[in-house]
Protein backbone atom coordinates (compact mmCIF):
# COMPACT_ATOMS: atom_id res chain seq x y z
CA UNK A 1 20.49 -83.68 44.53
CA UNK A 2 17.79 -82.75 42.52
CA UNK A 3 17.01 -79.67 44.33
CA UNK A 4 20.71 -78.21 44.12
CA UNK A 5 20.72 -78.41 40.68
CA UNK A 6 17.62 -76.05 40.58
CA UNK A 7 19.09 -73.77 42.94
CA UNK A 8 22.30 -73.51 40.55
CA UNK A 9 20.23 -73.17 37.43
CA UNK A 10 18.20 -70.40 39.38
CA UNK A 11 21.42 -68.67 39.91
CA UNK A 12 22.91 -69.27 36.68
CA UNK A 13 19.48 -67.41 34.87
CA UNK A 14 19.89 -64.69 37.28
CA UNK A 15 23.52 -63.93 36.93
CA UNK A 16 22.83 -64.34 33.18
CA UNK A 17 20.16 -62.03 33.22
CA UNK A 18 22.46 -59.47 34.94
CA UNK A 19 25.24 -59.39 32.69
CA UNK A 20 22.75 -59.13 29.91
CA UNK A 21 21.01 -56.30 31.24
CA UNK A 22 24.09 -54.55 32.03
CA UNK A 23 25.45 -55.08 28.94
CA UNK A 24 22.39 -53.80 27.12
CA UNK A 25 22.72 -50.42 29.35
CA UNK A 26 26.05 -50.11 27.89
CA UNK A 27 25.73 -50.06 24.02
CA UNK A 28 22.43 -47.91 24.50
CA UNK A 29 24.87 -45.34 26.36
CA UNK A 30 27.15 -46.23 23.50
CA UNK A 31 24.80 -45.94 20.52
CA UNK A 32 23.48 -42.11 21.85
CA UNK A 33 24.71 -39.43 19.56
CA UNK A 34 26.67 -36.49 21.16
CA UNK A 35 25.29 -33.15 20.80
CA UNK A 36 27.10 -30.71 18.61
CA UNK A 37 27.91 -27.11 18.94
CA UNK A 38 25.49 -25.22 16.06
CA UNK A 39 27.79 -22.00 14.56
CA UNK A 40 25.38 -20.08 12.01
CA UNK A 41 26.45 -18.38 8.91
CA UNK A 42 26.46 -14.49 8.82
CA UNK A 43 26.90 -11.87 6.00
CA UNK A 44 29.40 -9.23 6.68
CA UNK A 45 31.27 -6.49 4.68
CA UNK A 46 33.76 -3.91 5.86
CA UNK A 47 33.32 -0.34 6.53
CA UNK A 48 34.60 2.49 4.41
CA UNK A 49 32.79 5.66 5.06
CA UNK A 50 32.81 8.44 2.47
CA UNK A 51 30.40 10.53 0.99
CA UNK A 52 26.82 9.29 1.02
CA UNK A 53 24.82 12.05 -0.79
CA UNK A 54 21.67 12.38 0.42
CA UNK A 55 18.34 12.37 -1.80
CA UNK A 56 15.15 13.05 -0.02
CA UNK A 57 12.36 11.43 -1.04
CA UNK A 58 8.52 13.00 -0.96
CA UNK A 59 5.09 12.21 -2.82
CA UNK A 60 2.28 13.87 -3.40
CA UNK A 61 -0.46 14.77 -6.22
CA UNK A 62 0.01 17.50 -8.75
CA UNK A 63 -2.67 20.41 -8.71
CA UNK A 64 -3.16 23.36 -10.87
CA UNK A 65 -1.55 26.33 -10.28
CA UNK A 66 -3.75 28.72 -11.11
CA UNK A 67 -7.46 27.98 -10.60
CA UNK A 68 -11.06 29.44 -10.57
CA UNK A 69 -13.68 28.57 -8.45
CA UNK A 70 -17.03 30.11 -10.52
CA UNK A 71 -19.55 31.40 -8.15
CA UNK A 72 -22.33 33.12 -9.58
CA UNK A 73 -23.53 36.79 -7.70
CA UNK A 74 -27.01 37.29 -9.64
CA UNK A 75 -29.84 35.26 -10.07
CA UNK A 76 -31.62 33.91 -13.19
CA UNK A 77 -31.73 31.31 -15.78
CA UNK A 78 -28.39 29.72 -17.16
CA UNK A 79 -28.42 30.12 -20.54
CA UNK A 80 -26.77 27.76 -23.01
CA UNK A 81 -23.89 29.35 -24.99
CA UNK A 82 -21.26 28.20 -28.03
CA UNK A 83 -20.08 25.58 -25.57
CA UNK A 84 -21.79 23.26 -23.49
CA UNK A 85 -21.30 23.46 -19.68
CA UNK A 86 -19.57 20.39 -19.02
CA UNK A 87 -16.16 18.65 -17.47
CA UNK A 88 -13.26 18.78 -19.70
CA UNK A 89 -14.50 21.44 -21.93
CA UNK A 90 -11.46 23.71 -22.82
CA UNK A 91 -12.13 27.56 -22.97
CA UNK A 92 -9.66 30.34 -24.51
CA UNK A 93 -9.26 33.72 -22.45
CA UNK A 94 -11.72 36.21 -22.87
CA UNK A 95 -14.11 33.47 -23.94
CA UNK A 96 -17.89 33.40 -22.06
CA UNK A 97 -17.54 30.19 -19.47
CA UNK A 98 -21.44 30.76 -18.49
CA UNK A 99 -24.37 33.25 -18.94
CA UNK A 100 -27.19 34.30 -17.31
CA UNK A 101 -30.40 35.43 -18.57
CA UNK A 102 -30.68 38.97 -18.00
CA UNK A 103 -32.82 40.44 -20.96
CA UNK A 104 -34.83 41.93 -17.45
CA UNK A 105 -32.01 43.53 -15.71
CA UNK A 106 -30.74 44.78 -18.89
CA UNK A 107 -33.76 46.74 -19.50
CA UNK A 108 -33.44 48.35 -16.28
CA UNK A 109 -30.46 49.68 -17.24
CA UNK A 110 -31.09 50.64 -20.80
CA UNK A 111 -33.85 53.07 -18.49
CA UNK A 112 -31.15 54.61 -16.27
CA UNK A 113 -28.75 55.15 -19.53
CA UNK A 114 -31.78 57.06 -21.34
CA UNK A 115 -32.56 59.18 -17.98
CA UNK A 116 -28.70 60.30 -17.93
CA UNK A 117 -28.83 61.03 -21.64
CA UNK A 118 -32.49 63.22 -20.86
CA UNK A 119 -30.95 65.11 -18.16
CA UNK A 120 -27.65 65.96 -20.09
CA UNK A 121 -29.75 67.24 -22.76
CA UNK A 122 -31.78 69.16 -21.06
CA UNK A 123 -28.76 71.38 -19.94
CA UNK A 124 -27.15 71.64 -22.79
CA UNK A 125 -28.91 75.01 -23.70
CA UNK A 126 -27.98 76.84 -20.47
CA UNK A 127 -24.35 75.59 -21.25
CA UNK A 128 -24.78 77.44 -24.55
CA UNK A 129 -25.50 80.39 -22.78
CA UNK A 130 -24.08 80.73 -19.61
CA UNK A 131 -21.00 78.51 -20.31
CA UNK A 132 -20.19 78.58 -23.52
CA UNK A 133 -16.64 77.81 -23.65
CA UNK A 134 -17.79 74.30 -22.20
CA UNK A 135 -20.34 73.64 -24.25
CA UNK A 136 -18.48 72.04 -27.21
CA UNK A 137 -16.60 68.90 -24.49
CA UNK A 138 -20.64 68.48 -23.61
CA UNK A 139 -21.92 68.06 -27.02
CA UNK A 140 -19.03 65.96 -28.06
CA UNK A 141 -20.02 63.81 -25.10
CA UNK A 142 -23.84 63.20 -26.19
CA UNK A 143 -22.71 62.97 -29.41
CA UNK A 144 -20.58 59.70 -28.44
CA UNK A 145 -22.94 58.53 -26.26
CA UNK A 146 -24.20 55.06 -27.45
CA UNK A 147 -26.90 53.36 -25.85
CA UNK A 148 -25.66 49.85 -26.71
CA UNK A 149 -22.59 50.25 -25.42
CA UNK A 150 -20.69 51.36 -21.88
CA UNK A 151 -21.73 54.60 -20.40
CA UNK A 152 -18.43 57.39 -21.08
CA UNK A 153 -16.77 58.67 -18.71
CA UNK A 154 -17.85 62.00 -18.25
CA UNK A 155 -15.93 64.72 -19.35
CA UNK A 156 -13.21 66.44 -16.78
CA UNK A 157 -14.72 69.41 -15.29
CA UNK A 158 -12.18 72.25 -14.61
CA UNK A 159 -13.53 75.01 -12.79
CA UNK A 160 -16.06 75.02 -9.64
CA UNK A 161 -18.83 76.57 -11.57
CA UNK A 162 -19.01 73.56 -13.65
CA UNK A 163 -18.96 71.42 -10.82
CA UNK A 164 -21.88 73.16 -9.12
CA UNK A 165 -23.39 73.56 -11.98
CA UNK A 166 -23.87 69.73 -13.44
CA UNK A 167 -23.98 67.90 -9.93
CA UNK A 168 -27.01 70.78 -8.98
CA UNK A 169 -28.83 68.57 -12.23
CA UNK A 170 -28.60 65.67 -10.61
CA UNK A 171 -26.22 64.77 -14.00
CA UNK A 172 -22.95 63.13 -11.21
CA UNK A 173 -25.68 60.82 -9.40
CA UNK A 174 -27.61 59.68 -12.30
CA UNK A 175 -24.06 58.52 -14.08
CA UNK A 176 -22.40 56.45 -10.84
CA UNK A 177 -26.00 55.17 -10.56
CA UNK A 178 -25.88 53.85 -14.48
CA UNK A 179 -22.08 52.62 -13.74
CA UNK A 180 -23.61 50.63 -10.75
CA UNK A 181 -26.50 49.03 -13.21
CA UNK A 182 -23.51 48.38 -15.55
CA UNK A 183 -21.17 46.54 -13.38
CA UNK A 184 -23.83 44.42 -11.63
CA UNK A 185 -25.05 43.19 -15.45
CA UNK A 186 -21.59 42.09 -16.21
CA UNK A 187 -21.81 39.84 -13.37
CA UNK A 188 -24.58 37.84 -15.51
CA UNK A 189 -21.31 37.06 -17.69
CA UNK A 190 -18.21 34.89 -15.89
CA UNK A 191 -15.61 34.76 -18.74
CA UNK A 192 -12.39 32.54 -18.24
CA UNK A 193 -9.61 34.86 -17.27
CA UNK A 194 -6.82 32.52 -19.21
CA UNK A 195 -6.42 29.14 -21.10
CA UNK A 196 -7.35 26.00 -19.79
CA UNK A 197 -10.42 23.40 -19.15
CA UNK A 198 -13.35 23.27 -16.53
CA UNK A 199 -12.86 20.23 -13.89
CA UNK A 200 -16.02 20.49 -12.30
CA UNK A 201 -19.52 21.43 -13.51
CA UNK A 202 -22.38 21.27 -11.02
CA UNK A 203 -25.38 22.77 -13.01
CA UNK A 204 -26.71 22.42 -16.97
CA UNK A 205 -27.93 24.81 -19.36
CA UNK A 206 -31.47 25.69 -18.20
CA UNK A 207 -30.71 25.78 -14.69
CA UNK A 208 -32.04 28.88 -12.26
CA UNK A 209 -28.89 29.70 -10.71
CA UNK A 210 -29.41 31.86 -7.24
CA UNK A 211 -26.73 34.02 -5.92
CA UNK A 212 -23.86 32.80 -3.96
CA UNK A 213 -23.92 29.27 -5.78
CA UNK A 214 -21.20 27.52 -6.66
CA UNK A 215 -21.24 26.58 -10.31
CA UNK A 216 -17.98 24.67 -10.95
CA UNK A 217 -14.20 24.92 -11.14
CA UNK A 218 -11.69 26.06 -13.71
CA UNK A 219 -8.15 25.75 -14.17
CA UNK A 220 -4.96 26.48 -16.33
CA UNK A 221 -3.48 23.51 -17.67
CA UNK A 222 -0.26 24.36 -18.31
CA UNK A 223 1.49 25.14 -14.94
CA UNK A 224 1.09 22.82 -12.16
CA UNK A 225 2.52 22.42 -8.53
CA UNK A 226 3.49 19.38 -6.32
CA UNK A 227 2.92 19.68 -2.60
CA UNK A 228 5.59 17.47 -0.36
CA UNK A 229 6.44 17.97 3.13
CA UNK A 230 10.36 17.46 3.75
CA UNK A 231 11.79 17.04 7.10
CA UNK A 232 12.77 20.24 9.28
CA UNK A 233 16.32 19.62 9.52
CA UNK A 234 16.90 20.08 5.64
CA UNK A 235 14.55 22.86 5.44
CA UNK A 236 17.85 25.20 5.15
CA UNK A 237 18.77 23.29 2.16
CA UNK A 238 16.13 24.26 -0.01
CA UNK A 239 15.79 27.25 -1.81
CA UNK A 240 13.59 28.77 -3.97
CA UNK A 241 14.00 28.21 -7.88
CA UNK A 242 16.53 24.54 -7.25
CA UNK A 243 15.72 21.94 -9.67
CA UNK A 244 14.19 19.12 -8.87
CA UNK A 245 13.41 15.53 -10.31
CA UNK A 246 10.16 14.28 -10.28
CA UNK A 247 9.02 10.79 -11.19
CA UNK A 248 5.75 9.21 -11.91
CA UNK A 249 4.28 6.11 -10.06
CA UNK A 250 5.84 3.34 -12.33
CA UNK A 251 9.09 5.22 -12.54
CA UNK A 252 8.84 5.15 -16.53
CA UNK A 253 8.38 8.85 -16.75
CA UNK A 254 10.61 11.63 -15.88
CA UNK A 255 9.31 15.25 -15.31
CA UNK A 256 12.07 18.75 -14.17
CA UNK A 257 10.39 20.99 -11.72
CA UNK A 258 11.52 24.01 -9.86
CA UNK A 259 11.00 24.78 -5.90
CA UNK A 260 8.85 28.06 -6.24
CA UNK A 261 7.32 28.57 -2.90
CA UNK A 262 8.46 27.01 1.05
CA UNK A 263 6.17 27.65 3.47
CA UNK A 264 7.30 29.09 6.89
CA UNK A 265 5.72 27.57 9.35
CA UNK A 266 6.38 24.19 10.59
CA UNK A 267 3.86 21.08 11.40
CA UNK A 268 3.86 20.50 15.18
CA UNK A 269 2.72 17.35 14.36
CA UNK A 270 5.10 15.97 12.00
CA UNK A 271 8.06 18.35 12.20
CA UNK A 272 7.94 19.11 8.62
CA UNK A 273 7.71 21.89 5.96
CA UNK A 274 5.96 22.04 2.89
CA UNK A 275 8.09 23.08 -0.14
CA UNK A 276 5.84 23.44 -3.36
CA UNK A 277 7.53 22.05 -6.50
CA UNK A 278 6.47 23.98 -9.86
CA UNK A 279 6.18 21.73 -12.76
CA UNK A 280 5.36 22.43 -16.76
CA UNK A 281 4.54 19.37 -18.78
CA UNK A 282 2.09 19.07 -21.75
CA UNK A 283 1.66 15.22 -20.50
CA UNK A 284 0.55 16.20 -16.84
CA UNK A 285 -2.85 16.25 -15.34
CA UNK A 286 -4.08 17.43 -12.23
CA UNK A 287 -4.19 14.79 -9.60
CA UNK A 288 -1.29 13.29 -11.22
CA UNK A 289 0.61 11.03 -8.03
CA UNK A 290 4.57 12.37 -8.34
CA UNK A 291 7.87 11.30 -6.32
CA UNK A 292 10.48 13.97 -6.19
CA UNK A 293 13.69 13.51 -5.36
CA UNK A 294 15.16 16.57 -3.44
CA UNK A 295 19.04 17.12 -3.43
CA UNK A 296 19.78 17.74 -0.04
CA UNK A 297 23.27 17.34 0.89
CA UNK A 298 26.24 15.02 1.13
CA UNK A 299 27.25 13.42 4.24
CA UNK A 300 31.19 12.53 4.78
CA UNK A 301 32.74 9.94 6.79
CA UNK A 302 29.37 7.97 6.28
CA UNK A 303 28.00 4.66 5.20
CA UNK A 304 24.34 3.73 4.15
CA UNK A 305 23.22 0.41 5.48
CA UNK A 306 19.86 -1.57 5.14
CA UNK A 307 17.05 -0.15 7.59
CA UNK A 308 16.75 -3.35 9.32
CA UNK A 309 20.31 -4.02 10.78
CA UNK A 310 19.83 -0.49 12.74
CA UNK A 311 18.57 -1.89 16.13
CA UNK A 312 17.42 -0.42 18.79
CA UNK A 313 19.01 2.02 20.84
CA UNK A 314 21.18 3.42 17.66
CA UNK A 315 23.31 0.27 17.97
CA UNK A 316 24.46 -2.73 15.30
CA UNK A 317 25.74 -5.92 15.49
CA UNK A 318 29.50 -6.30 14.27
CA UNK A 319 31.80 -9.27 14.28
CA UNK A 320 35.27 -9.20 16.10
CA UNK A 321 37.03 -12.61 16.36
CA UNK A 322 33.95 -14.97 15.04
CA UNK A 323 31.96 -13.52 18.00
CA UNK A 324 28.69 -10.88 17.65
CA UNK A 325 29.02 -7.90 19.65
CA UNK A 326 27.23 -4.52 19.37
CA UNK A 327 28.50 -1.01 18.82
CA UNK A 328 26.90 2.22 19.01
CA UNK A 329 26.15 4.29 15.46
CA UNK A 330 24.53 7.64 14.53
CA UNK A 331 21.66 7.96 12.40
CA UNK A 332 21.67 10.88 10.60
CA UNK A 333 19.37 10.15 7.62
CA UNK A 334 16.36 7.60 7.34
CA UNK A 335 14.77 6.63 3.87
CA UNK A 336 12.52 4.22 2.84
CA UNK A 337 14.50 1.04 2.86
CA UNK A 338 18.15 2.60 3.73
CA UNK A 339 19.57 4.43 6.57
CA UNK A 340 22.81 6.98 6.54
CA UNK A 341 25.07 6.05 9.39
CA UNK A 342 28.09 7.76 11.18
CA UNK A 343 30.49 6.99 13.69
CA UNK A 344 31.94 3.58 12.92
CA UNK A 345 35.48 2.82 12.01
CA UNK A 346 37.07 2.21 9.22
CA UNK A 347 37.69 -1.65 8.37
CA UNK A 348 35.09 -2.84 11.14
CA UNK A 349 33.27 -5.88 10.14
CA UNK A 350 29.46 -4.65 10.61
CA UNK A 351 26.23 -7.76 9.68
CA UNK A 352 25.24 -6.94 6.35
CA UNK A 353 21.95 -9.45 6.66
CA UNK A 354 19.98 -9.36 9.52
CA UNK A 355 20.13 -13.40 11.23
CA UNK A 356 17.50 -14.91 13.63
CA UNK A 357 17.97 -14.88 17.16
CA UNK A 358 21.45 -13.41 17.01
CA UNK A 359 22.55 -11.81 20.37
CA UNK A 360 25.92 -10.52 22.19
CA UNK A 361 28.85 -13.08 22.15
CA UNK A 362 27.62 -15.36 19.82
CA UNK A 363 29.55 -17.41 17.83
CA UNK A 364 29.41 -17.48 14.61
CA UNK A 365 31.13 -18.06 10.87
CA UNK A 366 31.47 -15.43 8.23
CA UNK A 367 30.18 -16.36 5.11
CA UNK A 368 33.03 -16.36 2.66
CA UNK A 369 31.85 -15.34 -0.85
CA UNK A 370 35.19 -15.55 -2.52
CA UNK A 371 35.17 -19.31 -1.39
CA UNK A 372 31.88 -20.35 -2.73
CA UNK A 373 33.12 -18.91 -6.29
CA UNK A 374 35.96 -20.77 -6.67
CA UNK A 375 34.42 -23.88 -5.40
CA UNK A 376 31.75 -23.37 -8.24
CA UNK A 377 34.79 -22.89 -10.63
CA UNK A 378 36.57 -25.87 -9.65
């Protein structure tokens, strides 16, 4: 009896443990969340093409327009003047930028000017007699002839008897030889051929300066120029004396220039041309860092859309029934942060942000911004 009992209980604990088992099973299958579907949120706005004007955009650094490089021709000591020889000294036209000892050379031609003067002199009684009605231009001559001062040009001779007569002295080659003298001594003086300032000085007062060395840089600080390179295909656009507006690098600062030169070559490289932008400004300096804006033209039946929702291939993502597909565009302008777009419908839906991992025939919900404002009002 006692053994049947067991054998129940033993069947009893394992039925028990059965139905327990099983019935665990079940509310775990119960308890297990169902997955849901995920739609994302995307930004959208309609098309309406018009006119999207086009403004191209190109940097660069102002320089001077006019410039000097100074490059000395003689030799000898640099010799200190009414200004000193250094960057950002202004000089007025006309005015001595540097000098050059030559107390030496200018002796040697002080000789030559005296052996010219000897020689005329000396012939001046055979022009009395055999040439009289000459003489008089020949005295006037010595008498204005000034030792200090630039050699005359020598009076016109008229007939070929006074030709023979003065070159058979030796008078025609001793006066191109003084000139000569005379033009190499006002080398040992390098005036500044218009207003404005010395940028660079590479030698001091006291220096021997030896021919053929550069001595420093000079410019004209009123006019300046702004070299950008614009792309090829607006090249046409541009035309010589078109305004242009030119910004410095905080955009606080406003400058008008005028397109004065386009070069006509293009780079291989880069497929661009470099316009030069002419621009007068007190305020300016050279080195300057500009932006100018360049008018180009206006594109119709356009739109101009954020840089990153053009994807590859020319194409963007639009949205036709809650569902991402892709449609093909044309580029026809690139800036900085926008692009200028062609070739897509009025009223289509295009993605206005870009969203992660989006892809063809994806579902998804359009963000509605006239919602969220009345919510927020209610």
């Amino acid at each position: 009896m006692r053994k049947v009992i067991l054998s129940v209980l033993g069947v009893l604990l394992i039925v028990g443990g059965f139905l327990a088992a099983k019935a665990l099973m079940n509310n775990k299958k119960n308890t297990r969340p169902q997955k849901q579907k995920i739609v994302k949120t995307v930004f959208t706005e309609k098309v309406k093409n018009g006119i999207v004007p086009i403004v191209l955009k190109a940097n660069g650094n102002l320089r001077a327009k006019q410039r000097m490089e100074l490059y000395a021709e003689v030799q000898g000591v640099f010799k200190r003047g009414n200004k000193l020889f250094r960057t950002g000294q202004p000089y007025s036209a006309g005015e001595n930028i540097i000098r050059i000892d030559a107390s030496e050379y200018k002796a040697s031609v002080q000789s030559a000017k005296s052996n010219l003067y000897n020689q005329i002199t000396s012939v001046m009684p055979d022009l009395r007699l055999d040439y009289p009605d000459i003489f008089s231009k020949w005295q006037s001559y010595l008498a204005a002839f000034d030792m200090d001062k630039t050699t005359p040009i020598l009076p016109q001779m008229t007939s070929e008897k006074e030709k023979f007569f003065i070159s058979g002295r030796g008078i025609l080659t001793s006066y191109y030889n003084v000139k000569n003298l005379e033009q190499r001594l006002s080398k040992y003086r390098i005036s500044a051929p218009f207003n404005g300032v010395l940028t660079e000085a590479l030698v001091t007062e006291g220096t021997l300066i030896r021919g053929g060395q550069k001595l420093g840089e000079f410019i004209k600080t009123d006019v300046y120029e702004l070299e950008v390179a614009v792309p090829k295909t607006y090249s046409d656009l541009l035309m010589k004396g078109k305004k242009v507006d030119l910004n410095n690098l905080d955009n606080t600062i406003t400058y008008s220039g005028t397109v004065s030169r386009i070069n006509g070559s293009v780079n291989q490289s880069s497929q661009t041309i470099k316009v030069f932008i002419e621009v007068i400004d007190k305020g300016l300096k050279e080195g300057m860092y500009l932006e100018a804006q360049l008018n180009a033209r206006a594109e119709n039946q356009a739109i101009e859309v954020n840089r990153n929702m053009l994807l590859e291939n020319n194409q963007m993502f639009v949205v036709k029934d809650s569902i991402l597909d892709l449609i093909d565009v044309n580029p026809v302008y690139f800036s900085e942060k926008k692009v200028v777009v062609k070739d897509i419908p009025d009223g289509t839906v295009i993605m206005s942000k870009p969203l992660v991992g989006a892809f063809t025939g994806m579902e998804v919900k359009v963000f509605n911004d006239e919602k969220v404002k009345t919510d927020k009002t209610e």
